[in-house]
N, C-alpha and C. Protein backbone atom coordinates (compact mmCIF):
# COMPACT_ATOMS: atom_id res chain seq x y z
N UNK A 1 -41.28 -29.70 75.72
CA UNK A 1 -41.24 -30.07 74.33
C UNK A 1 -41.11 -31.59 74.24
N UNK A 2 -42.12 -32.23 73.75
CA UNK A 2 -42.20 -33.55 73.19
C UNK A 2 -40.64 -34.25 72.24
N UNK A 3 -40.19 -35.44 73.16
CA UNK A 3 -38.93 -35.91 72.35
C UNK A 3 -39.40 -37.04 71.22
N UNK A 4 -38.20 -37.51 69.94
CA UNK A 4 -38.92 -38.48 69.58
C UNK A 4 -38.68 -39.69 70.46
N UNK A 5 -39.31 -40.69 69.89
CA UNK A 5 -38.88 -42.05 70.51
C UNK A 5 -38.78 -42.91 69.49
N UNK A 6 -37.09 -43.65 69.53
CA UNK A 6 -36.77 -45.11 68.15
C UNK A 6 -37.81 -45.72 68.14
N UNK A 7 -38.50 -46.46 67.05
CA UNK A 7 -39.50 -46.96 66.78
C UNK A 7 -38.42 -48.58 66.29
N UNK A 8 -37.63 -48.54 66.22
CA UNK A 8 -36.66 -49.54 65.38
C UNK A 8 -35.17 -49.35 64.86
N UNK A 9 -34.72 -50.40 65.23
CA UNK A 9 -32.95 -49.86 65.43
C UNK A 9 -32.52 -50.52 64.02
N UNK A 10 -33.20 -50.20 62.51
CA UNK A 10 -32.37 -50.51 60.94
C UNK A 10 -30.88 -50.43 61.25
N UNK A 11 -30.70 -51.76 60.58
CA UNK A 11 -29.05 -51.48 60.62
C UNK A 11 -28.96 -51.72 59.02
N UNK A 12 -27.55 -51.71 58.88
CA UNK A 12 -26.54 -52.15 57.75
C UNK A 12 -25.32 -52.76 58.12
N UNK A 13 -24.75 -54.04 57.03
CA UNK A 13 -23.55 -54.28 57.21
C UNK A 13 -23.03 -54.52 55.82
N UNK A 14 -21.70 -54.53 55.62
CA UNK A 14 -20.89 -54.52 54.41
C UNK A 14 -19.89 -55.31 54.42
N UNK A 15 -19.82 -56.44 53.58
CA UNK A 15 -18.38 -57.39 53.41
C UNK A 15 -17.78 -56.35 52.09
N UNK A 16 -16.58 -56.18 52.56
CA UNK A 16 -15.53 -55.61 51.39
C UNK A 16 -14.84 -57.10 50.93
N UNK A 17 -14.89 -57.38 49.66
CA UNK A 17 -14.32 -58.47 49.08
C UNK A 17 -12.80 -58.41 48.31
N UNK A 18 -11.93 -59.44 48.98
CA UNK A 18 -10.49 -59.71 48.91
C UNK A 18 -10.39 -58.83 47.08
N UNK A 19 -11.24 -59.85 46.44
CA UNK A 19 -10.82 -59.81 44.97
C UNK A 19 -12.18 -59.40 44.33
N UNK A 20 -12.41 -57.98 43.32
CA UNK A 20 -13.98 -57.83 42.77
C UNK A 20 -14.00 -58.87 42.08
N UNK A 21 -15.35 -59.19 42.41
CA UNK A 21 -16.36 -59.90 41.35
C UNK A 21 -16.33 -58.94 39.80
N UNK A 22 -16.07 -60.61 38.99
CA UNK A 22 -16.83 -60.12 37.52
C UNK A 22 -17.98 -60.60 37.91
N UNK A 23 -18.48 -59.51 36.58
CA UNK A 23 -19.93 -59.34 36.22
C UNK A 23 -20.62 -61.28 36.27
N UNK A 24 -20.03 -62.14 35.31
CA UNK A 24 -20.17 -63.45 35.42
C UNK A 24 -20.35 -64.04 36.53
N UNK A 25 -19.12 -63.58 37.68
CA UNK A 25 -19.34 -64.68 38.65
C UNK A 25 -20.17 -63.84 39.90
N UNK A 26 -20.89 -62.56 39.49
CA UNK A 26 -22.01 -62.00 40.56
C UNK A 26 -23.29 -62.65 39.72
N UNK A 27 -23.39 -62.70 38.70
CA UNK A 27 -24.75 -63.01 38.38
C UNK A 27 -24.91 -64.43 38.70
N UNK A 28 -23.73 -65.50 38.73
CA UNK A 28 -23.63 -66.89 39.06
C UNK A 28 -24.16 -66.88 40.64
N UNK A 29 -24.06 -65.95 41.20
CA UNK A 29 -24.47 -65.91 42.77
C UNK A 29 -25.61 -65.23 42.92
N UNK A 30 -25.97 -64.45 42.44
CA UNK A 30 -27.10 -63.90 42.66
C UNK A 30 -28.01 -64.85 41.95
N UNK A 31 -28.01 -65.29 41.06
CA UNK A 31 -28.59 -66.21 40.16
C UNK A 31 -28.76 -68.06 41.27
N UNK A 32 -28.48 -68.20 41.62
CA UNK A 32 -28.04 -69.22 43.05
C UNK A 32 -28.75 -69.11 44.25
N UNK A 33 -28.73 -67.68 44.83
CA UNK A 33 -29.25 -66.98 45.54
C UNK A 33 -31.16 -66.94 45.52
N UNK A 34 -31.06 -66.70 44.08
CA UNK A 34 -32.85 -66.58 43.53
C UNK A 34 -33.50 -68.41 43.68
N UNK A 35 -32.36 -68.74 43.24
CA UNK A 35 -33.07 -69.97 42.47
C UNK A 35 -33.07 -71.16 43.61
N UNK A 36 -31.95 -71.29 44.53
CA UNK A 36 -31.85 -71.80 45.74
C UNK A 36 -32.38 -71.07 47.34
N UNK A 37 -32.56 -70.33 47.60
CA UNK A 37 -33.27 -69.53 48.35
C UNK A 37 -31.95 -69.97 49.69
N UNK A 38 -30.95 -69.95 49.90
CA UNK A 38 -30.22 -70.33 51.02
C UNK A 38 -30.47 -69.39 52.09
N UNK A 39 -31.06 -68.69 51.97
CA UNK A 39 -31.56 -67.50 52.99
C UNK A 39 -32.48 -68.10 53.91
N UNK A 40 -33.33 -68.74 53.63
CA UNK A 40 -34.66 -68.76 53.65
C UNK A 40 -35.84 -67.91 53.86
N UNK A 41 -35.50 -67.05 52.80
CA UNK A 41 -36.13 -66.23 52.49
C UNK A 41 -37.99 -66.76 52.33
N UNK A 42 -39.16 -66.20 53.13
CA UNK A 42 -40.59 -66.94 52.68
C UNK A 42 -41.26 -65.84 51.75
N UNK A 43 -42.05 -66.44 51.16
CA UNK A 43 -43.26 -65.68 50.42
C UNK A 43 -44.07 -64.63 51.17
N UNK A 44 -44.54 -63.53 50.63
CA UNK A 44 -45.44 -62.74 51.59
C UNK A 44 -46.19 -62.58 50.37
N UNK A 45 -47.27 -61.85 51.47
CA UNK A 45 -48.61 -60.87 50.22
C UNK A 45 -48.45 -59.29 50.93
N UNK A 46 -48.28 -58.77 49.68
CA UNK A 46 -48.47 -57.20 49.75
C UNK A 46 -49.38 -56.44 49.05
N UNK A 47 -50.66 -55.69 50.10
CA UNK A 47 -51.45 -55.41 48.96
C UNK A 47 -52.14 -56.00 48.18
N UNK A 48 -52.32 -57.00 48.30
CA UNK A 48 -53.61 -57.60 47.36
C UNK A 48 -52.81 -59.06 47.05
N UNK A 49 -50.98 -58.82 46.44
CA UNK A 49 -50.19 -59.05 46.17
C UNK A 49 -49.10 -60.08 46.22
N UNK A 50 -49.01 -61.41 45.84
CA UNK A 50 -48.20 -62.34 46.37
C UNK A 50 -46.69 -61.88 46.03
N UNK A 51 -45.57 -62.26 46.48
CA UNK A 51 -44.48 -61.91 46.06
C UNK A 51 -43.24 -63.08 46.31
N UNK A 52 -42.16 -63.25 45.77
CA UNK A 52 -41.71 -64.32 46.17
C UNK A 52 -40.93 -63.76 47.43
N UNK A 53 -39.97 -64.94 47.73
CA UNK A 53 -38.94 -64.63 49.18
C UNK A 53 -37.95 -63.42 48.96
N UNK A 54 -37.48 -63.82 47.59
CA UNK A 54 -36.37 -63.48 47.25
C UNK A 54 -36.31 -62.91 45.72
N UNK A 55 -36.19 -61.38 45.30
CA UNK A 55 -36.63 -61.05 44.17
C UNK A 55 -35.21 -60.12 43.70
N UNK A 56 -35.13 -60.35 42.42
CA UNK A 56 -34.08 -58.40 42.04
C UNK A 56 -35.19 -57.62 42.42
N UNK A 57 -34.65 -56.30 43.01
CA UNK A 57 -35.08 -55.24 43.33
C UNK A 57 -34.71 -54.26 42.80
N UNK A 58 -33.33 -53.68 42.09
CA UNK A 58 -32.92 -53.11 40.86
C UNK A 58 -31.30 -53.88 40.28
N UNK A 59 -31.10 -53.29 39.42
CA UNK A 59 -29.87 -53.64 38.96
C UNK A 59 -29.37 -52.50 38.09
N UNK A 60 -28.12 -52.47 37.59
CA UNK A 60 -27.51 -51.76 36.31
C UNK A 60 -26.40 -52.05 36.27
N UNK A 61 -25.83 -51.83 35.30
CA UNK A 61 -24.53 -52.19 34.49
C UNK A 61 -24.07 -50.54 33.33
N UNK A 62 -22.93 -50.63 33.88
CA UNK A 62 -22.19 -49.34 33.30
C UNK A 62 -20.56 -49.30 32.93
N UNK A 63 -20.72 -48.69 31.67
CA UNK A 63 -19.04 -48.60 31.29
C UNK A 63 -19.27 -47.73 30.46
N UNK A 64 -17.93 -47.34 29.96
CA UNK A 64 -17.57 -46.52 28.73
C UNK A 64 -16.91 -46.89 27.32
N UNK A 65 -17.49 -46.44 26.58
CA UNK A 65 -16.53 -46.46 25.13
C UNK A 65 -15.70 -45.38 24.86
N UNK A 66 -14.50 -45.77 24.52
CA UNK A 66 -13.61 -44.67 24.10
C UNK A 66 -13.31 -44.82 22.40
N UNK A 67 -12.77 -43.38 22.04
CA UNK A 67 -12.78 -43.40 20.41
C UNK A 67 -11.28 -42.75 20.33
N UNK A 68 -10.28 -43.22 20.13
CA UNK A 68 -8.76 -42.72 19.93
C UNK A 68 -8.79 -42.54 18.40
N UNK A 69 -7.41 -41.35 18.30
CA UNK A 69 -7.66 -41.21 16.68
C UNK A 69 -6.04 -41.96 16.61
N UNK A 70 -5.92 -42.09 14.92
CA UNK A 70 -4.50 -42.88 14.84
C UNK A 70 -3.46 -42.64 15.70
N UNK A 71 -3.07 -41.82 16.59
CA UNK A 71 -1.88 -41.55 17.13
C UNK A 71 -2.13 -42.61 18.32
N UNK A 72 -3.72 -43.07 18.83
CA UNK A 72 -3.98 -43.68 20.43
C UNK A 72 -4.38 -42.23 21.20
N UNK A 73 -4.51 -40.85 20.35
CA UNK A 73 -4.86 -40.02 21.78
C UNK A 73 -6.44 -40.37 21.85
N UNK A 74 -7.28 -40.47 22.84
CA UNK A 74 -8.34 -40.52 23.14
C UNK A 74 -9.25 -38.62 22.82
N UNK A 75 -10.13 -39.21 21.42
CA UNK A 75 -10.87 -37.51 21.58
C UNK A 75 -12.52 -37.90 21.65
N UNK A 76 -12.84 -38.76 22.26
CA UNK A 76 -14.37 -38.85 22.63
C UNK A 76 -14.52 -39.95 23.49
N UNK A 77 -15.91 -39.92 24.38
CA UNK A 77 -15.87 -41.06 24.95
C UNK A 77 -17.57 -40.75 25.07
N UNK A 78 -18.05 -42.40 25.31
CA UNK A 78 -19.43 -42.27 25.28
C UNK A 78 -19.99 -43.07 26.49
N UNK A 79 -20.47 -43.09 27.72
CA UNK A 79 -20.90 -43.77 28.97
C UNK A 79 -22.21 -44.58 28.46
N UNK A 80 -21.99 -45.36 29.17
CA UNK A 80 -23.47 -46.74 28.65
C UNK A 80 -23.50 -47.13 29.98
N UNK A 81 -25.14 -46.71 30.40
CA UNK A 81 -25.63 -47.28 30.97
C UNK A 81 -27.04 -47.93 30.74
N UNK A 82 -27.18 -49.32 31.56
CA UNK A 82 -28.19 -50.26 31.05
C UNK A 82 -28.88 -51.02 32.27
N UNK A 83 -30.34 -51.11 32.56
CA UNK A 83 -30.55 -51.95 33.23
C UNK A 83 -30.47 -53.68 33.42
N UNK A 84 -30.02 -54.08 32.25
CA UNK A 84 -29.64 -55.90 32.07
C UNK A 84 -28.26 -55.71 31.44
N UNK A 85 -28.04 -56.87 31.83
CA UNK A 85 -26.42 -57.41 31.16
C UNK A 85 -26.57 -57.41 29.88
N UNK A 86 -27.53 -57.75 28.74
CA UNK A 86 -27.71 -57.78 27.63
C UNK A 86 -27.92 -56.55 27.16
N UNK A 87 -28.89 -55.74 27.69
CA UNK A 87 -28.89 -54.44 27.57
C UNK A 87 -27.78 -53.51 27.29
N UNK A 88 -26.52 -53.63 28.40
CA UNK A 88 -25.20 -53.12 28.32
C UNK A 88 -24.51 -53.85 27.32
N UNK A 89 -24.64 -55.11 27.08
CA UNK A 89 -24.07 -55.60 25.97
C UNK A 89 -24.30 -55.21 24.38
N UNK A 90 -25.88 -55.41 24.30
CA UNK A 90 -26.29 -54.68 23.10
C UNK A 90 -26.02 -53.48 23.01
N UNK A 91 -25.84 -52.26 24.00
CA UNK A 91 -25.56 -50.91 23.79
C UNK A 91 -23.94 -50.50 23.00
N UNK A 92 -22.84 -51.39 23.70
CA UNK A 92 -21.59 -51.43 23.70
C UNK A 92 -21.27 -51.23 22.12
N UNK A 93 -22.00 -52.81 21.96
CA UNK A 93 -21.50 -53.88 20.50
C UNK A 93 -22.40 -52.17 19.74
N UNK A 94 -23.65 -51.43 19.81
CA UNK A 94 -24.12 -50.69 18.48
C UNK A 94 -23.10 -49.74 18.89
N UNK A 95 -22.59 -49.18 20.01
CA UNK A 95 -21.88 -47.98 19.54
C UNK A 95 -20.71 -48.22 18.77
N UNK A 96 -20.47 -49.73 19.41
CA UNK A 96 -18.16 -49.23 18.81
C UNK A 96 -18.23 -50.07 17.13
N UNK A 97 -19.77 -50.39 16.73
CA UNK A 97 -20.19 -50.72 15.52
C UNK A 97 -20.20 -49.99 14.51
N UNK A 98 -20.67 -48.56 15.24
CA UNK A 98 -21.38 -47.41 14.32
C UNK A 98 -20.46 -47.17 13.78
N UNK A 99 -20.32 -46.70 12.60
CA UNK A 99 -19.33 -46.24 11.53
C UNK A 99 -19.45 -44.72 11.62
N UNK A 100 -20.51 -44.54 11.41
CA UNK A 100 -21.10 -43.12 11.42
C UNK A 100 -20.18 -42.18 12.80
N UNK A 101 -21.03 -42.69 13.98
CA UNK A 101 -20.74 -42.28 14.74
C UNK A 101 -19.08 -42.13 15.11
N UNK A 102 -18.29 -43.39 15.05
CA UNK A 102 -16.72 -43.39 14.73
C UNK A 102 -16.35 -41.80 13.78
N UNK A 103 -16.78 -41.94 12.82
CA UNK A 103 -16.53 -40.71 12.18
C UNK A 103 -16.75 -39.64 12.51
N UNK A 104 -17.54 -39.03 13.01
CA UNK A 104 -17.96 -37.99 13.82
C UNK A 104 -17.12 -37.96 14.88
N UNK A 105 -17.00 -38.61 15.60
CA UNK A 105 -15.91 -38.52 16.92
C UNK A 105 -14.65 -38.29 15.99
N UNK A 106 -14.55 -39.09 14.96
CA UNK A 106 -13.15 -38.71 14.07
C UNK A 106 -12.29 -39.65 15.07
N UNK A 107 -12.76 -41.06 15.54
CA UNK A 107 -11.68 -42.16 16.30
C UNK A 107 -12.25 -43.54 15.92
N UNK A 108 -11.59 -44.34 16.45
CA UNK A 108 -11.94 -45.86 16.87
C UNK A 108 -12.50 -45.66 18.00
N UNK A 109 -13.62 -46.79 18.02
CA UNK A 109 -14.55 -46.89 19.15
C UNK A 109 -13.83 -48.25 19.82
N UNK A 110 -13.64 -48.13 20.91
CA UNK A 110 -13.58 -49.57 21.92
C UNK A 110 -14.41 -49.44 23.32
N UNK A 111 -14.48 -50.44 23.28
CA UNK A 111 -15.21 -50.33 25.33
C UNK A 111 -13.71 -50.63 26.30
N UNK A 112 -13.84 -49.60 26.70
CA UNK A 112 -12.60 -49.81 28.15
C UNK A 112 -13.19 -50.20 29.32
N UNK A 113 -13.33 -51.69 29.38
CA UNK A 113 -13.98 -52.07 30.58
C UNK A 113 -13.23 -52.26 31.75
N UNK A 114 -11.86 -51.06 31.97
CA UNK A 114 -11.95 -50.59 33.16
C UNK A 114 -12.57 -49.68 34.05
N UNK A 115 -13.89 -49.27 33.26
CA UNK A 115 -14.73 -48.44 33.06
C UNK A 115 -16.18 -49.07 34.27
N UNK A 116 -16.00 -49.75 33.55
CA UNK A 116 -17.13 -51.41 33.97
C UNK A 116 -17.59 -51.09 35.25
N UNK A 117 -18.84 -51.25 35.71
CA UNK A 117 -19.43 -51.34 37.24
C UNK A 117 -20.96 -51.77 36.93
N UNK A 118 -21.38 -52.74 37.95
CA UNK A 118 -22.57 -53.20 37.96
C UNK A 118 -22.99 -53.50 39.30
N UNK A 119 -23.93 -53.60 40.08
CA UNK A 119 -24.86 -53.80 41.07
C UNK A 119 -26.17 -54.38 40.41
N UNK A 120 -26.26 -55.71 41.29
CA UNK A 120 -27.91 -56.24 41.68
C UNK A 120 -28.20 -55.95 43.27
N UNK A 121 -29.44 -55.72 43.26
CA UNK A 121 -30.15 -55.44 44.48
C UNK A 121 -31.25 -56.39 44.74
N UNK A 122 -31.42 -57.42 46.06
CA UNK A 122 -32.04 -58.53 45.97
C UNK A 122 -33.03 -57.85 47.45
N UNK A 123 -33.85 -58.10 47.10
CA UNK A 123 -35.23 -57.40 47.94
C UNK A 123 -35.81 -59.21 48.68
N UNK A 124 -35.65 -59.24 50.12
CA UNK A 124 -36.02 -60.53 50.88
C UNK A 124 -36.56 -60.06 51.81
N UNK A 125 -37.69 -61.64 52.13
CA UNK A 125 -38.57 -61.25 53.10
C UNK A 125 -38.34 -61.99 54.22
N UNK A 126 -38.00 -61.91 55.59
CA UNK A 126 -37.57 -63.02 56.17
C UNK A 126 -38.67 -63.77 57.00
N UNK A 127 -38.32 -64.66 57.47
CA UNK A 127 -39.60 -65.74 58.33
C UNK A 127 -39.87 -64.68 59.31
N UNK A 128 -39.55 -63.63 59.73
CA UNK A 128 -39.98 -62.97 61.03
C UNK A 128 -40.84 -61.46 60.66
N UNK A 129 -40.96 -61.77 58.84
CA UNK A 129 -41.81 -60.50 58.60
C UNK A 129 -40.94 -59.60 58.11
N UNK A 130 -40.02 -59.56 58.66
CA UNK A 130 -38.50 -58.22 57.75
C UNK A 130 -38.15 -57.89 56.90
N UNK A 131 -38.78 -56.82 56.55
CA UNK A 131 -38.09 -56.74 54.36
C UNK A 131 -36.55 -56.20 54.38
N UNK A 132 -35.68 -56.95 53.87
CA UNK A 132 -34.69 -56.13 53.79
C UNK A 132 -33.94 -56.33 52.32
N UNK A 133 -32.50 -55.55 51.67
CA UNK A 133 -32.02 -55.58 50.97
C UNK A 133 -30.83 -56.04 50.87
N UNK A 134 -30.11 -56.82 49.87
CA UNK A 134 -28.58 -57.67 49.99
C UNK A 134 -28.03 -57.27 48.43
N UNK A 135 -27.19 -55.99 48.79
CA UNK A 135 -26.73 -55.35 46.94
C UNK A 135 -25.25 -56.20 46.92
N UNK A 136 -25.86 -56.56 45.60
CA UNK A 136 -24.03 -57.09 45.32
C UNK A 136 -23.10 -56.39 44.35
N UNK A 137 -22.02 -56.01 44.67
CA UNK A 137 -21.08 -55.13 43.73
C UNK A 137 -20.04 -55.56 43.25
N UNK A 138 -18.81 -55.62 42.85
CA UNK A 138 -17.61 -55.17 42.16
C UNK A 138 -16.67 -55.98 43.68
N UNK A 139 -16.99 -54.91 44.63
CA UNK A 139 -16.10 -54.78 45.49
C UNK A 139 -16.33 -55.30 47.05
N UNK A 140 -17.96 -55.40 47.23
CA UNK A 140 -18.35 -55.54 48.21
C UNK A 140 -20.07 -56.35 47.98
N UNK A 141 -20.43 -56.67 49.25
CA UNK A 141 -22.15 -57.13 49.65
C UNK A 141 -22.44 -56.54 50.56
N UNK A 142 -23.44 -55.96 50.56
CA UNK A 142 -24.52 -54.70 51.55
C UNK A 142 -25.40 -55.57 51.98
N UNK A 143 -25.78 -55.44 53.44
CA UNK A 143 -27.18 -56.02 53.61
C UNK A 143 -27.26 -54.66 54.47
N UNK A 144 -28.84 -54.00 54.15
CA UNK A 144 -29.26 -52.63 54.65
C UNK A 144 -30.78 -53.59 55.05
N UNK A 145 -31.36 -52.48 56.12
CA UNK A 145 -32.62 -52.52 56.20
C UNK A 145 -32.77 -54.00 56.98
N UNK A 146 -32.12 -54.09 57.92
CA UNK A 146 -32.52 -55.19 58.63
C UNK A 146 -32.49 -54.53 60.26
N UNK A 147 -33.29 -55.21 60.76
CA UNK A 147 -33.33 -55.28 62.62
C UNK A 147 -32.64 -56.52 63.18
N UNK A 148 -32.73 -57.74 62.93
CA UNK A 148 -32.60 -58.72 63.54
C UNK A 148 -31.32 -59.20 63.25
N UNK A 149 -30.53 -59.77 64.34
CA UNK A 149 -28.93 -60.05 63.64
C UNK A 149 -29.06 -61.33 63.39
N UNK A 150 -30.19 -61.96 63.40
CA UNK A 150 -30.08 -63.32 63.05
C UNK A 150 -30.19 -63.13 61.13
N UNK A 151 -30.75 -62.72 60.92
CA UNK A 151 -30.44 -62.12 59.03
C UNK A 151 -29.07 -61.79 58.75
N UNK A 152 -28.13 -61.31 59.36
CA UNK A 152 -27.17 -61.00 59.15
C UNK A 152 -26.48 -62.14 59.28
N UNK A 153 -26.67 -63.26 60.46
CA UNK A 153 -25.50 -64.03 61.03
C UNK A 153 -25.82 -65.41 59.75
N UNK A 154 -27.44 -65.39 59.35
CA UNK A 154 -27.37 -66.17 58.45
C UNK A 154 -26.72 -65.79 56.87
N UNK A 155 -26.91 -64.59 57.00
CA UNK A 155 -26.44 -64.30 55.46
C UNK A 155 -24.57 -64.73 55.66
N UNK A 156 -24.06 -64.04 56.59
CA UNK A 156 -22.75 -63.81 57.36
C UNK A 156 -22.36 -65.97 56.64
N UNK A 157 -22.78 -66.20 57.33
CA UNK A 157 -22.82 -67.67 57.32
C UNK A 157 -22.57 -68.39 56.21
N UNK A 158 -23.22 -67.78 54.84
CA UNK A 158 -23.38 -68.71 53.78
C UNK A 158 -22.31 -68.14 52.67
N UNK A 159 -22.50 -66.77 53.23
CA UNK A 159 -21.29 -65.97 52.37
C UNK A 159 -19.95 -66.46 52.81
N UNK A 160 -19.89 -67.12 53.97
CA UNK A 160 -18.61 -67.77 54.27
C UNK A 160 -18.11 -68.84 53.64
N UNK A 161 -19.18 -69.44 52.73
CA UNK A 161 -19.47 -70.55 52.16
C UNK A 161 -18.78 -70.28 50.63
N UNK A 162 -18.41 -69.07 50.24
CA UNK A 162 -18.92 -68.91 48.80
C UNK A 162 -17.43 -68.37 48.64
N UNK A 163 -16.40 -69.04 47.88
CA UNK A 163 -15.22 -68.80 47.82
C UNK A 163 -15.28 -67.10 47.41
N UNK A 164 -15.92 -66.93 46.10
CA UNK A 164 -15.84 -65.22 45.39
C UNK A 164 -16.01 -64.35 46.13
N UNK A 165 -16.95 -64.63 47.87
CA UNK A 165 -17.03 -63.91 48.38
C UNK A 165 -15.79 -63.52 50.03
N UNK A 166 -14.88 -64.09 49.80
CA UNK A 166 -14.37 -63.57 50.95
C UNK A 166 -13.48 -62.46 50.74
């Protein structure tokens, strides 16, 4: 019986961070990240297709609204999720707006943004051809989908650089 054989040894690694990132000071880095390329992340063509080094690859942003009636007991709650920060923002501000809806729940609407969680996902191409991924969270930075530890030791490197991130 025929065995397989590794074609490629994908890894992953994960910094768990001292203190989460707000939403503000991940988009200040990821936003840094795009616009400064400290990776050195290069351009490829895919498919017909130019692409840059360094792109979002997904994102979302999620929390909840809660609706308490006069006493403070909590009798509804409504989850918002959004692919942009504005998106989650605009969703928030129409629900705990709605009057209507307040009434129907029969509470006050607030956002309990201990609720709060967001991820960007940054899709890079490296000088050696390597597509890989660098998600940033709350709590931690993922780099998945790499072979080469020189991607890692550079990312490793700059993130050492970046106070929010240790």
């Amino acid at each position: 019986m025929a065995d397989f054989t590794a074609k490629s040894n994908v890894k992953s690694a994960e910094r768990k961070l001292a203190v989460p990132l707000t939403r503000a000071k991940m988009l200040t880095i990821v936003n840094g990240v795009i616009s400064t390329n400290p990776w050195g992340c290069t351009t490829y063509l895919s498919g017909g297709e130019n692409f840059a080094g360094v792109s979002r690859s997904s994102e979302y942003y999620s929390g909840k609204v809660i609706f308490e009636n006069n006493l403070g007991k909590q009798v509804g709650a409504i989850t918002v999720k959004a692919p942009t920060p504005e998106g989650f923002d605009t969703s928030v501000s129409t629900i705990t707006g709605n009057t209507a809806l307040a009434t129907a729940m029969n509470g006050e609407a607030s956002h309990d943004s201990s609720f709060d969680n967001f991820s960007v996902v940054l899709k890079c191409h490296a000088s050696n051809g390597e597509l890989y991924n660098v998600r940033f969270s709350p709590k931690s930075v993922t780099i998945t989908s790499y072979e080469d530890d020189n991607i890692l030791n550079t990312i490793e490197t700059w993130a050492d650089s970046i106070t929010d991130l240790d």
